[in-house]
PDB file of N, CA and C in Angstrom:
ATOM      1  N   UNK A   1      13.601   4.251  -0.849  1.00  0.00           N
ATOM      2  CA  UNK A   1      12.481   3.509  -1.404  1.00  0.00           C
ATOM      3  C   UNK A   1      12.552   2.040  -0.992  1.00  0.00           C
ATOM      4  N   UNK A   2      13.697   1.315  -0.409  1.00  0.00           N
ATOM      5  CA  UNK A   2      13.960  -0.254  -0.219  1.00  0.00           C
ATOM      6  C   UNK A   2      13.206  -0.295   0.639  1.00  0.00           C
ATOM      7  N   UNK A   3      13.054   0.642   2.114  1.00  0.00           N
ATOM      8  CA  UNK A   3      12.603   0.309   3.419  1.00  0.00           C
ATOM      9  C   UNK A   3      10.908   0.431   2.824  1.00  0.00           C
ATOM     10  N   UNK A   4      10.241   1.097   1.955  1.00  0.00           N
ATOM     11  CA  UNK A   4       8.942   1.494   1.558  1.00  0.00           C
ATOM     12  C   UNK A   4       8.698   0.202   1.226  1.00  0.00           C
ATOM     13  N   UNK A   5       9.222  -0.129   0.015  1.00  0.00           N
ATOM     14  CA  UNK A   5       9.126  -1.483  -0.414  1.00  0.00           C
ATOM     15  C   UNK A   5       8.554  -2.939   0.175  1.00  0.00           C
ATOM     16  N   UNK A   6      10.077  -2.926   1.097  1.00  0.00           N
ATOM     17  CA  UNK A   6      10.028  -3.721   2.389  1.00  0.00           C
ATOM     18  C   UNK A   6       8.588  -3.505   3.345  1.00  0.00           C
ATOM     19  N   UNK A   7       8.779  -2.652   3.606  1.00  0.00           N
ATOM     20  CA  UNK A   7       7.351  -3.031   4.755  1.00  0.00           C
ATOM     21  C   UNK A   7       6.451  -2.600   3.469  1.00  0.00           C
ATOM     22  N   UNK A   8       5.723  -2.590   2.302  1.00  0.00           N
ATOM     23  CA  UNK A   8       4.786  -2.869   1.932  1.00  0.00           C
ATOM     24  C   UNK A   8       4.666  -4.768   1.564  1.00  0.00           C
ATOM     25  N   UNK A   9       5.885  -5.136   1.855  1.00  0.00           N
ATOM     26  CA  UNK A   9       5.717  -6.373   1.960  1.00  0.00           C
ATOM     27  C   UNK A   9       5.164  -7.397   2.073  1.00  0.00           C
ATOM     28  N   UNK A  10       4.724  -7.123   3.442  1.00  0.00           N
ATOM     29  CA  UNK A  10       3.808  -7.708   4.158  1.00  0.00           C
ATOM     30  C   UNK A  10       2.473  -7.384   4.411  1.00  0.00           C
ATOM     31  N   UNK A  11       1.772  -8.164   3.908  1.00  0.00           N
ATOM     32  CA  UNK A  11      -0.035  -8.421   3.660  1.00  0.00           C
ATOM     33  C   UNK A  11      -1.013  -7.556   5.089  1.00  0.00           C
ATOM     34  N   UNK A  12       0.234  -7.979   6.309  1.00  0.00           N
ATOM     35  CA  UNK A  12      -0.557  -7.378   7.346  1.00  0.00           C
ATOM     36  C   UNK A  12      -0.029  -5.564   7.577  1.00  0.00           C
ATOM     37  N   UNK A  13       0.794  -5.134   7.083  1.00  0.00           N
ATOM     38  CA  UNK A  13       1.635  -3.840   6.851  1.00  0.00           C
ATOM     39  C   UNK A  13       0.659  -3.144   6.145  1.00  0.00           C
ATOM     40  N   UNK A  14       0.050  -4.311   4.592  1.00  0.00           N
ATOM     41  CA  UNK A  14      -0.979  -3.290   3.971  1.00  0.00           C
ATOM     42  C   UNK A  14      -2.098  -3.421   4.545  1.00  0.00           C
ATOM     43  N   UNK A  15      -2.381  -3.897   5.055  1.00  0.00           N
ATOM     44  CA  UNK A  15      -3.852  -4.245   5.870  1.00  0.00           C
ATOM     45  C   UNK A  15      -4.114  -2.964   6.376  1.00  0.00           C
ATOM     46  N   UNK A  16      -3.202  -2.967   7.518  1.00  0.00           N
ATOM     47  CA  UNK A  16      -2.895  -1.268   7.936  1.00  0.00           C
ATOM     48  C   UNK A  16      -2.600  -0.334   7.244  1.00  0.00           C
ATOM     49  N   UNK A  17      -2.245   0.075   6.330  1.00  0.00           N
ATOM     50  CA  UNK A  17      -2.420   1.395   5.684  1.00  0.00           C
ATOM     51  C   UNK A  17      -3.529   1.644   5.241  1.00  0.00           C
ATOM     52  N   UNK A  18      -4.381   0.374   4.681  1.00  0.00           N
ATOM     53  CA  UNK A  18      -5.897   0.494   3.863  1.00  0.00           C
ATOM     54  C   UNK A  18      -6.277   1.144   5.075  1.00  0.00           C
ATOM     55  N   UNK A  19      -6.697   0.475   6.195  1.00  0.00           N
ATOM     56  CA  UNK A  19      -7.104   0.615   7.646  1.00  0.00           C
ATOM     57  C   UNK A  19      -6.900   2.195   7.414  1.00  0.00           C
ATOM     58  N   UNK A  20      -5.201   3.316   7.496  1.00  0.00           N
ATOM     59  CA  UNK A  20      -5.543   3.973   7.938  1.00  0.00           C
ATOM     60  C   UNK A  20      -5.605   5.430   6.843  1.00  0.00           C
ATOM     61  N   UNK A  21      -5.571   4.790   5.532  1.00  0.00           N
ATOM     62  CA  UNK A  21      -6.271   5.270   4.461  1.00  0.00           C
ATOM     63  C   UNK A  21      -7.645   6.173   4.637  1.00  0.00           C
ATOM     64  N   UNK A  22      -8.079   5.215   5.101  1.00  0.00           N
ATOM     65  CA  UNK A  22      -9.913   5.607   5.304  1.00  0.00           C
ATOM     66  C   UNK A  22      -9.861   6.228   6.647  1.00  0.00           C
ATOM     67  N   UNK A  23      -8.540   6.736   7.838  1.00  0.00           N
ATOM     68  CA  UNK A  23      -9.105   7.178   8.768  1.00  0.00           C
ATOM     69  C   UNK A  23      -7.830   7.047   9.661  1.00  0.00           C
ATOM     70  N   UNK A  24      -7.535   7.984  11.101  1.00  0.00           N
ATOM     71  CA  UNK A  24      -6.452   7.471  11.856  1.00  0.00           C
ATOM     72  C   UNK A  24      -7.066   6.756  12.558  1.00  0.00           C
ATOM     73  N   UNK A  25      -6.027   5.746  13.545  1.00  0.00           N
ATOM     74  CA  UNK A  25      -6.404   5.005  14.509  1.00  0.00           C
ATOM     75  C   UNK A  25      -5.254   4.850  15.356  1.00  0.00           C
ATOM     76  N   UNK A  26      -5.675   4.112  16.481  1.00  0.00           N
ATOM     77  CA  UNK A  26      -4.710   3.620  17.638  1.00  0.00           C
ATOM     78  C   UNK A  26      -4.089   2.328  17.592  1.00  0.00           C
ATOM     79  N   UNK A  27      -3.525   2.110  18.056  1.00  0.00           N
ATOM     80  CA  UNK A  27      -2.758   0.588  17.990  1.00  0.00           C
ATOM     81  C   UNK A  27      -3.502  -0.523  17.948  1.00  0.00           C
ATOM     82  N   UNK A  28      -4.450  -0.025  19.236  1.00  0.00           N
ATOM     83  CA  UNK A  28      -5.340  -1.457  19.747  1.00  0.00           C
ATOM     84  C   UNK A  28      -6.641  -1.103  18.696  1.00  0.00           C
ATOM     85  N   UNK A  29      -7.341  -0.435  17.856  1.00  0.00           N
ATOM     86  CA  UNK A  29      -8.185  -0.813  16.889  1.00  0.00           C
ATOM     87  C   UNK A  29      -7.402  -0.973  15.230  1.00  0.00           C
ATOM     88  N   UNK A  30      -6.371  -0.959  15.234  1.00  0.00           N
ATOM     89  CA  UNK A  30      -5.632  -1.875  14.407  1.00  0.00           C
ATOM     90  C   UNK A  30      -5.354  -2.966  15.279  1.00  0.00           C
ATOM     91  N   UNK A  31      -5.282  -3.410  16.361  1.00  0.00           N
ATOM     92  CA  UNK A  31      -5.362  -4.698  16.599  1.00  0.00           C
ATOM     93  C   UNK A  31      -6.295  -5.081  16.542  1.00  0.00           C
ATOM     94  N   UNK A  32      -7.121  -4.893  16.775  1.00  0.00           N
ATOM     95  CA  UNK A  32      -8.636  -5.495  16.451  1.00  0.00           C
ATOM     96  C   UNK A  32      -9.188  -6.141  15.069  1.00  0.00           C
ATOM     97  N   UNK A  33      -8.062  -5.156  14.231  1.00  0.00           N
ATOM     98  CA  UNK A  33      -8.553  -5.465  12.548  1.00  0.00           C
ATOM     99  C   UNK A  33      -7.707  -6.632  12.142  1.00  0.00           C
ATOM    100  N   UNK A  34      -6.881  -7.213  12.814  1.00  0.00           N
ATOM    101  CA  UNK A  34      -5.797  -7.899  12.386  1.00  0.00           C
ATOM    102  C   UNK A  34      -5.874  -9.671  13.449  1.00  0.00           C
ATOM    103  N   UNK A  35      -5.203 -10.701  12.513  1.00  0.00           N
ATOM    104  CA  UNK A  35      -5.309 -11.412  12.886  1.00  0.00           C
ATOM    105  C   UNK A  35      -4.134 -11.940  13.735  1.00  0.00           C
ATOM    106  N   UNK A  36      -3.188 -11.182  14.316  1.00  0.00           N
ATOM    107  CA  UNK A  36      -2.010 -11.007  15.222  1.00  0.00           C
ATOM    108  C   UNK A  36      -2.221 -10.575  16.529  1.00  0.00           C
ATOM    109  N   UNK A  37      -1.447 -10.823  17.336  1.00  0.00           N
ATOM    110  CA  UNK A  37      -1.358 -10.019  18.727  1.00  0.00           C
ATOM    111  C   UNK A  37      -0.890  -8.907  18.508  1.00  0.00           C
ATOM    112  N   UNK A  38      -1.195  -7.937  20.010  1.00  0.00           N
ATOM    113  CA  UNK A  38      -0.853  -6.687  19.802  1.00  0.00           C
ATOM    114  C   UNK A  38       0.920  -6.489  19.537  1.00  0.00           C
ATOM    115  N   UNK A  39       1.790  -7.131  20.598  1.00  0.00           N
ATOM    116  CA  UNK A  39       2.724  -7.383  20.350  1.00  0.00           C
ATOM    117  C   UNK A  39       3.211  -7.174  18.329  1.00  0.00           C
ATOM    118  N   UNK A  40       2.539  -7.695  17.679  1.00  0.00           N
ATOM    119  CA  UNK A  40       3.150  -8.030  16.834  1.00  0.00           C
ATOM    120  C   UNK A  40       2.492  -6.625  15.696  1.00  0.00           C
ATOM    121  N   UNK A  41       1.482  -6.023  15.763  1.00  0.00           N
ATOM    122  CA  UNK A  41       0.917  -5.038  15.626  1.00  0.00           C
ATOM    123  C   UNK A  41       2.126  -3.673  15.945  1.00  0.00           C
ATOM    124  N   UNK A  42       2.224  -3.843  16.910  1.00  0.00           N
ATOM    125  CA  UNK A  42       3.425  -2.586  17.198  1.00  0.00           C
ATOM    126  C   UNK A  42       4.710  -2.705  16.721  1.00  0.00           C
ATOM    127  N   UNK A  43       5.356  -4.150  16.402  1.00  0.00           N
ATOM    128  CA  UNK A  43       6.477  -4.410  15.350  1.00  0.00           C
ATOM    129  C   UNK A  43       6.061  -3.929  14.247  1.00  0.00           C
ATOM    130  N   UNK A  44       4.877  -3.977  13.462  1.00  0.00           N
ATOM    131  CA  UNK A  44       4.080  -3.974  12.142  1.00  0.00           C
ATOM    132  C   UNK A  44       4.297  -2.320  12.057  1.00  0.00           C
ATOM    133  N   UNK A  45       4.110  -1.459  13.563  1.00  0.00           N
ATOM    134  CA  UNK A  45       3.541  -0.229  12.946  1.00  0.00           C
ATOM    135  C   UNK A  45       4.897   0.494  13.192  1.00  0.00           C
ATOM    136  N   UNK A  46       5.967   0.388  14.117  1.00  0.00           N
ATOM    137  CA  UNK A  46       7.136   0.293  13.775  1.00  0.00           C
ATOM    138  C   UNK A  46       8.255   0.537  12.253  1.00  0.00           C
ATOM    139  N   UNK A  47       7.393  -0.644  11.588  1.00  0.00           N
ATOM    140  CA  UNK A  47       8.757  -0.869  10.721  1.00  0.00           C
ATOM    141  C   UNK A  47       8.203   0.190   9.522  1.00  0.00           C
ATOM    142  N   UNK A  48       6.234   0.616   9.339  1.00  0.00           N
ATOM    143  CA  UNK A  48       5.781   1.758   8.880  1.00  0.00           C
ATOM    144  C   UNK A  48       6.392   2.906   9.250  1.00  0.00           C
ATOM    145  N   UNK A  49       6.710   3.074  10.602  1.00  0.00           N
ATOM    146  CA  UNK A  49       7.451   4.241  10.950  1.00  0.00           C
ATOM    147  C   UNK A  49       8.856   4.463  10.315  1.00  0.00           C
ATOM    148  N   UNK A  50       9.376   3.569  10.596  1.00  0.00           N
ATOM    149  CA  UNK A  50      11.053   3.834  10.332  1.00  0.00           C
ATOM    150  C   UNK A  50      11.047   3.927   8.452  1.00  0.00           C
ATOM    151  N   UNK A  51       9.784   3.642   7.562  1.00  0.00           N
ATOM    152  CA  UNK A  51       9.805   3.428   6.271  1.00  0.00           C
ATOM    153  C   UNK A  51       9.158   5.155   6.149  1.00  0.00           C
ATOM    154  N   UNK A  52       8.668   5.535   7.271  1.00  0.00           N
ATOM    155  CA  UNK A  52       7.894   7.036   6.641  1.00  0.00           C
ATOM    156  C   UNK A  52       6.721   6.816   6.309  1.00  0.00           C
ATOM    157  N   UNK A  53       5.380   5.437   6.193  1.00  0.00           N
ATOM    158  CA  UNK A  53       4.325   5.617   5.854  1.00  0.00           C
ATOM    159  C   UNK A  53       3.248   5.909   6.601  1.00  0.00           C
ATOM    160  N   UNK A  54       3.940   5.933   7.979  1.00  0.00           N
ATOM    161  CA  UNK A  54       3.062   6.132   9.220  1.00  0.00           C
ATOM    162  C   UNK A  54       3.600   7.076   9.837  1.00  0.00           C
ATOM    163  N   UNK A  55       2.534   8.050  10.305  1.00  0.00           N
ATOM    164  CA  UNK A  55       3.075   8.950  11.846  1.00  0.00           C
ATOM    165  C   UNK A  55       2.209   8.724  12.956  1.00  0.00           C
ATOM    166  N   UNK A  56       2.942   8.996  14.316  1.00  0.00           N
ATOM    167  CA  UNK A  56       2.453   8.790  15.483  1.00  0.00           C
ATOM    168  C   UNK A  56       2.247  10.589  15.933  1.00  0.00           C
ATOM    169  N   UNK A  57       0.919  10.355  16.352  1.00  0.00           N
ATOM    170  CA  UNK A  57       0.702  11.807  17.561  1.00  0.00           C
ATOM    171  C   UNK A  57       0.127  11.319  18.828  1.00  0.00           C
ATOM    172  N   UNK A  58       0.805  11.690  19.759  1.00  0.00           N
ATOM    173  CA  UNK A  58       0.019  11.420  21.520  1.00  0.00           C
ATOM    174  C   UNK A  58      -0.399  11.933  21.659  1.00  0.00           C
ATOM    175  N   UNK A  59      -2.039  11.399  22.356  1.00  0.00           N
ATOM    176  CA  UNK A  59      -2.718  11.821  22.903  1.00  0.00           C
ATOM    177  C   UNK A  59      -3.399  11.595  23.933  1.00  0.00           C
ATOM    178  N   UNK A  60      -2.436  12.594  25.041  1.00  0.00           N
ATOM    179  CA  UNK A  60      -2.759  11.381  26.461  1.00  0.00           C
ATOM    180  C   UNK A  60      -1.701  10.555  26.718  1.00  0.00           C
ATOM    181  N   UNK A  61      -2.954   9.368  27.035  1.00  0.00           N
ATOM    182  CA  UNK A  61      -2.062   8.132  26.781  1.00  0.00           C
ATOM    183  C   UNK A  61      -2.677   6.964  25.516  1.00  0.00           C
ATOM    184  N   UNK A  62      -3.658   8.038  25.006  1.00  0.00           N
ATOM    185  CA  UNK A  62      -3.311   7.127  23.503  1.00  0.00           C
ATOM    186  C   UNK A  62      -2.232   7.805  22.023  1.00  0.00           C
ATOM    187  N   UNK A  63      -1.676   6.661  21.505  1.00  0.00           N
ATOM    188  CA  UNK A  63      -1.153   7.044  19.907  1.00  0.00           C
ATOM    189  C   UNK A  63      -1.684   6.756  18.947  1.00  0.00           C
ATOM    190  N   UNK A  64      -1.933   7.916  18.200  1.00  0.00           N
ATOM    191  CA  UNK A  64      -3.209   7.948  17.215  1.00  0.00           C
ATOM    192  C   UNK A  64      -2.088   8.221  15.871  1.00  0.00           C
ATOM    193  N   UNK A  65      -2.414   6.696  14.748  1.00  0.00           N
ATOM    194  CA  UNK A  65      -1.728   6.287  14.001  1.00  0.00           C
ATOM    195  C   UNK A  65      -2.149   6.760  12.562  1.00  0.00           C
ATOM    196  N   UNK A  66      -1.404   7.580  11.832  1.00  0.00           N
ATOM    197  CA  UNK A  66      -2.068   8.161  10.285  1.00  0.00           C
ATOM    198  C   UNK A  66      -1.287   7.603   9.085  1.00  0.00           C
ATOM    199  N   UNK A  67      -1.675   8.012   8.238  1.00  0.00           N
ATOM    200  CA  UNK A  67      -0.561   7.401   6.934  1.00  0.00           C
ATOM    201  C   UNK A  67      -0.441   8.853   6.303  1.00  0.00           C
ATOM    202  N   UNK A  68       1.005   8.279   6.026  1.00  0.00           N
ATOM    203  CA  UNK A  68       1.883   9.414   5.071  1.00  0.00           C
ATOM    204  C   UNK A  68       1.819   9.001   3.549  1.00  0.00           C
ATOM    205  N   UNK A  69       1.124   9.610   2.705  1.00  0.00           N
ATOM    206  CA  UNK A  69       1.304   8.855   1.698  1.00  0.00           C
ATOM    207  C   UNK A  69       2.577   9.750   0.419  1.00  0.00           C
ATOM    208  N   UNK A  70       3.212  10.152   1.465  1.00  0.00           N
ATOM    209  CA  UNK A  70       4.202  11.324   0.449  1.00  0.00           C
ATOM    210  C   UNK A  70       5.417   9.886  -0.080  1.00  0.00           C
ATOM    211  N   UNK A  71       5.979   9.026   0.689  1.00  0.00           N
ATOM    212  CA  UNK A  71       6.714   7.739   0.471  1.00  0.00           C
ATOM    213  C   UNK A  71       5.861   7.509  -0.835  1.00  0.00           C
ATOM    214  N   UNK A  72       4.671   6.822  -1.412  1.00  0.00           N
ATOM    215  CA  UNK A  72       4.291   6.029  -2.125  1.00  0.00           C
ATOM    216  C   UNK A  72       4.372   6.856  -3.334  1.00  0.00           C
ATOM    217  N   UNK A  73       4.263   8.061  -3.234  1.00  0.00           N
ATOM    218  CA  UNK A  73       4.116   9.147  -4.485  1.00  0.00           C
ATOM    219  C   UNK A  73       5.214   8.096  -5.422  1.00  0.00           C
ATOM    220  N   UNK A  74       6.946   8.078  -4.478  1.00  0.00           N
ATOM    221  CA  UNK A  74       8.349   7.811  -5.075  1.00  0.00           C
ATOM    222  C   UNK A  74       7.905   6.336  -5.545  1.00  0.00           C
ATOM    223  N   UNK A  75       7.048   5.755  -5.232  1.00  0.00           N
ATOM    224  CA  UNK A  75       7.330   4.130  -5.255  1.00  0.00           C
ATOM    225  C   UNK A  75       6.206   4.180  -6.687  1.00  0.00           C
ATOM    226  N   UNK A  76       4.879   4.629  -6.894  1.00  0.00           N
ATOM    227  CA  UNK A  76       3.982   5.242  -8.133  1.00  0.00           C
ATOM    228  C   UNK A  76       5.082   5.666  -8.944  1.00  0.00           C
ATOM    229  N   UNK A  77       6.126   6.698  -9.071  1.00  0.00           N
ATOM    230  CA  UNK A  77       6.617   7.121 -10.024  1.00  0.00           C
ATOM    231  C   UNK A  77       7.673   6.292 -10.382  1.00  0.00           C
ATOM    232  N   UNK A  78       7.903   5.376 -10.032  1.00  0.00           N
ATOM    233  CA  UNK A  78       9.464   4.593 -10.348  1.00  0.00           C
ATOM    234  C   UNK A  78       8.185   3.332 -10.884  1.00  0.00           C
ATOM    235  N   UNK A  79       7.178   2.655 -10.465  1.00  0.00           N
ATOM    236  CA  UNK A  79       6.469   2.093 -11.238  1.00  0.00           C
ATOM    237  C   UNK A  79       5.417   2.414 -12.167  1.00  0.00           C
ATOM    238  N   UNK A  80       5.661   3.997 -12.575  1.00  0.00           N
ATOM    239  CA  UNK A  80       5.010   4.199 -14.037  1.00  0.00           C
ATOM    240  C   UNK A  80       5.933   3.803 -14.945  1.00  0.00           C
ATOM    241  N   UNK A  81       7.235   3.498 -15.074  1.00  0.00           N
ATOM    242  CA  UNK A  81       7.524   3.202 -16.212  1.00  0.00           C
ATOM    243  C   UNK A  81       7.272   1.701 -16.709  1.00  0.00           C
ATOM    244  N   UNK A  82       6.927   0.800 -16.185  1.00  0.00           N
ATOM    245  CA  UNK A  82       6.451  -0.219 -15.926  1.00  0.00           C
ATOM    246  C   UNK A  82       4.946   0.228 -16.438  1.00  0.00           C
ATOM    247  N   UNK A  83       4.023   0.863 -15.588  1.00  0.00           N
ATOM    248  CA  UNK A  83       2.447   0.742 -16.181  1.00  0.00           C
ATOM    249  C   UNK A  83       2.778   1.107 -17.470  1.00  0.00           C
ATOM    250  N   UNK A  84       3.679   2.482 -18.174  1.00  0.00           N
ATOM    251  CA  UNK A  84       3.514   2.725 -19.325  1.00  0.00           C
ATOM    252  C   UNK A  84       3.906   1.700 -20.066  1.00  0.00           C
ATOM    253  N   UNK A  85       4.852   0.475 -19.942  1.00  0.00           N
ATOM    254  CA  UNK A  85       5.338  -0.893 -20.753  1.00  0.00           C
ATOM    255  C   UNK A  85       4.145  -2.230 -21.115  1.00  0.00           C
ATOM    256  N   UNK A  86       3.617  -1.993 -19.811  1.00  0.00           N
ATOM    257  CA  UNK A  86       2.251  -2.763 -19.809  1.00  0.00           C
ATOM    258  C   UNK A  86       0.874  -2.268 -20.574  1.00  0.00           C
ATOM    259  N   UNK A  87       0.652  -0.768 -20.721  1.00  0.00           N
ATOM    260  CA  UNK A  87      -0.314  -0.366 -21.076  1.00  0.00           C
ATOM    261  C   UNK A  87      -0.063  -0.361 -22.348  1.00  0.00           C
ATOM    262  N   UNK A  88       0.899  -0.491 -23.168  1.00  0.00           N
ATOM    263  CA  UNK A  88       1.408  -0.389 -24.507  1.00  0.00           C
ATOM    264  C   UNK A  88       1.242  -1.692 -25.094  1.00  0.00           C
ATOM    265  N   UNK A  89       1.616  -2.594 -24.103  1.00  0.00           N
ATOM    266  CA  UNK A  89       1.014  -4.307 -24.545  1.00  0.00           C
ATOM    267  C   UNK A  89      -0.507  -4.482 -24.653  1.00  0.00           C
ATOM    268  N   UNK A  90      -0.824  -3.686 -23.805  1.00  0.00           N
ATOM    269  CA  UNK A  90      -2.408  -4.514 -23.723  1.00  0.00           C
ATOM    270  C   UNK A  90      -3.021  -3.405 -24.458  1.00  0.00           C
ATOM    271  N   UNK A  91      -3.310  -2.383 -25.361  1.00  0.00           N
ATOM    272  CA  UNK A  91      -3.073  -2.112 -25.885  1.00  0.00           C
ATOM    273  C   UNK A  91      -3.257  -2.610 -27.803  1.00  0.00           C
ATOM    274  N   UNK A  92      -1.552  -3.036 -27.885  1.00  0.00           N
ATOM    275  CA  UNK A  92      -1.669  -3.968 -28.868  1.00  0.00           C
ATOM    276  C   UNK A  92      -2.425  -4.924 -29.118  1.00  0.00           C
ATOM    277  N   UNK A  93      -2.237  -5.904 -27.714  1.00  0.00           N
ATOM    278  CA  UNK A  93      -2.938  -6.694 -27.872  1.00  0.00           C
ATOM    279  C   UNK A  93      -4.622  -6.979 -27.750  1.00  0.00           C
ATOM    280  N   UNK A  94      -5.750  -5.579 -27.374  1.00  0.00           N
ATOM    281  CA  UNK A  94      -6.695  -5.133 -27.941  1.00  0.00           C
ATOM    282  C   UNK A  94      -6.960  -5.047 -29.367  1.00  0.00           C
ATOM    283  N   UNK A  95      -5.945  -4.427 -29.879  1.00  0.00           N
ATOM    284  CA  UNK A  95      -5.747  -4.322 -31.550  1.00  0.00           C
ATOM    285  C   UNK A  95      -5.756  -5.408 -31.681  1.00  0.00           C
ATOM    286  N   UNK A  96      -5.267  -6.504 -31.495  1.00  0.00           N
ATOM    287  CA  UNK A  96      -5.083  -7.814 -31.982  1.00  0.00           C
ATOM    288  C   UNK A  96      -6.606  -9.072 -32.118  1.00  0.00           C
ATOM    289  N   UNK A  97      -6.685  -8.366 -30.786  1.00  0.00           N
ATOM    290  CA  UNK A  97      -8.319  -9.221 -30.588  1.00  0.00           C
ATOM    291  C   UNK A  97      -9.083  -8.828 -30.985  1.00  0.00           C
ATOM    292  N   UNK A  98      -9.475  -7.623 -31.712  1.00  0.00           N
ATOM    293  CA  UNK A  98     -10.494  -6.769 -32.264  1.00  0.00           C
ATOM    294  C   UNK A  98     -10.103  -6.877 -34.164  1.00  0.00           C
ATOM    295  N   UNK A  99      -9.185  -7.125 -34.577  1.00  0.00           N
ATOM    296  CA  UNK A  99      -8.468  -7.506 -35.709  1.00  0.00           C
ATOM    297  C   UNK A  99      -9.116  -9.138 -36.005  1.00  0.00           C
ATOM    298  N   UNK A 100      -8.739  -9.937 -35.082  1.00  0.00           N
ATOM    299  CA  UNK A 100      -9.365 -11.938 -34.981  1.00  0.00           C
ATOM    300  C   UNK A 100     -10.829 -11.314 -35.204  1.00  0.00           C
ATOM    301  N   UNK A 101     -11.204 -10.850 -34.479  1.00  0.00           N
ATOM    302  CA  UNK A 101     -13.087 -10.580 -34.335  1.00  0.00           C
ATOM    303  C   UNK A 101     -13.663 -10.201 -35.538  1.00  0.00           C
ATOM    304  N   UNK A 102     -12.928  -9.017 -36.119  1.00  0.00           N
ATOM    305  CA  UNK A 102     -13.809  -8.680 -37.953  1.00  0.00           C
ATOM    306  C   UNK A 102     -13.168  -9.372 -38.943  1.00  0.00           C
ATOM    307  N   UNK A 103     -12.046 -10.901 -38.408  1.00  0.00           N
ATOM    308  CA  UNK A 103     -11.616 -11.631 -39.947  1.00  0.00           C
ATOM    309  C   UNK A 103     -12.616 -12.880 -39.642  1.00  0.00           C
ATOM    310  N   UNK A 104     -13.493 -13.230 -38.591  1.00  0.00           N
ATOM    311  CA  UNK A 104     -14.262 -14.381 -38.158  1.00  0.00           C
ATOM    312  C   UNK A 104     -15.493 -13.680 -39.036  1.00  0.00           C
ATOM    313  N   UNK A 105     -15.932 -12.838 -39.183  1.00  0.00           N
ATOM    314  CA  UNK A 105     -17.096 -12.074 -39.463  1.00  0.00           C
ATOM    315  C   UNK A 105     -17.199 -12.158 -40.760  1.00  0.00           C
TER     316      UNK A 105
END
């Protein structure tokens, strides 16, 4: 989960997954979406690889880039215990603001 973590890191890492969320693509129309050189695009889709959120298939001579989203399942379930800590606050603190509202009344 560290390496998942890690490359969700970076703003341009998620850029690309949204990117390939909605669809696969190739290197160079994720370069296109991004405000980097290609160079730095293929480090980016790289360090997705070695984390598991990306796979590569050839075709030809293009590589057509998808997302794995089986990694994020682990990274969702280790931060539900967290949403359930938060949802329990806000929550209360609904009760609380709805409590101020009918003693003003």
């Amino acid at each position: 989960m560290d390496a998942v973590m890690q490359a969700l890191a970076d703003g341009n890492r998620r850029t690309v997954l949204e990117i390939l969320r909605e669809r696969p693509a190739t290197a160079g129309e994720l370069a296109g979406a991004l405000p980097i050189a290609r160079p730095g695009v293929s480090r980016h889709l790289r360090v997705l690889r070695e984390a598991g959120l990306v796979e590569v298939e050839q075709d030809a001579q293009r590589r057509i880039y998808r997302l794995r989203p089986e990694p994020l399942v682990e990274v969702d379930e280790w931060l539900e215990t967290y949403r359930a800590h938060w949802e329990h606050r806000l929550d209360a603190l609904h009760t609380e603001i709805t409590r101020g509202k009918k003693a003003r009344r």
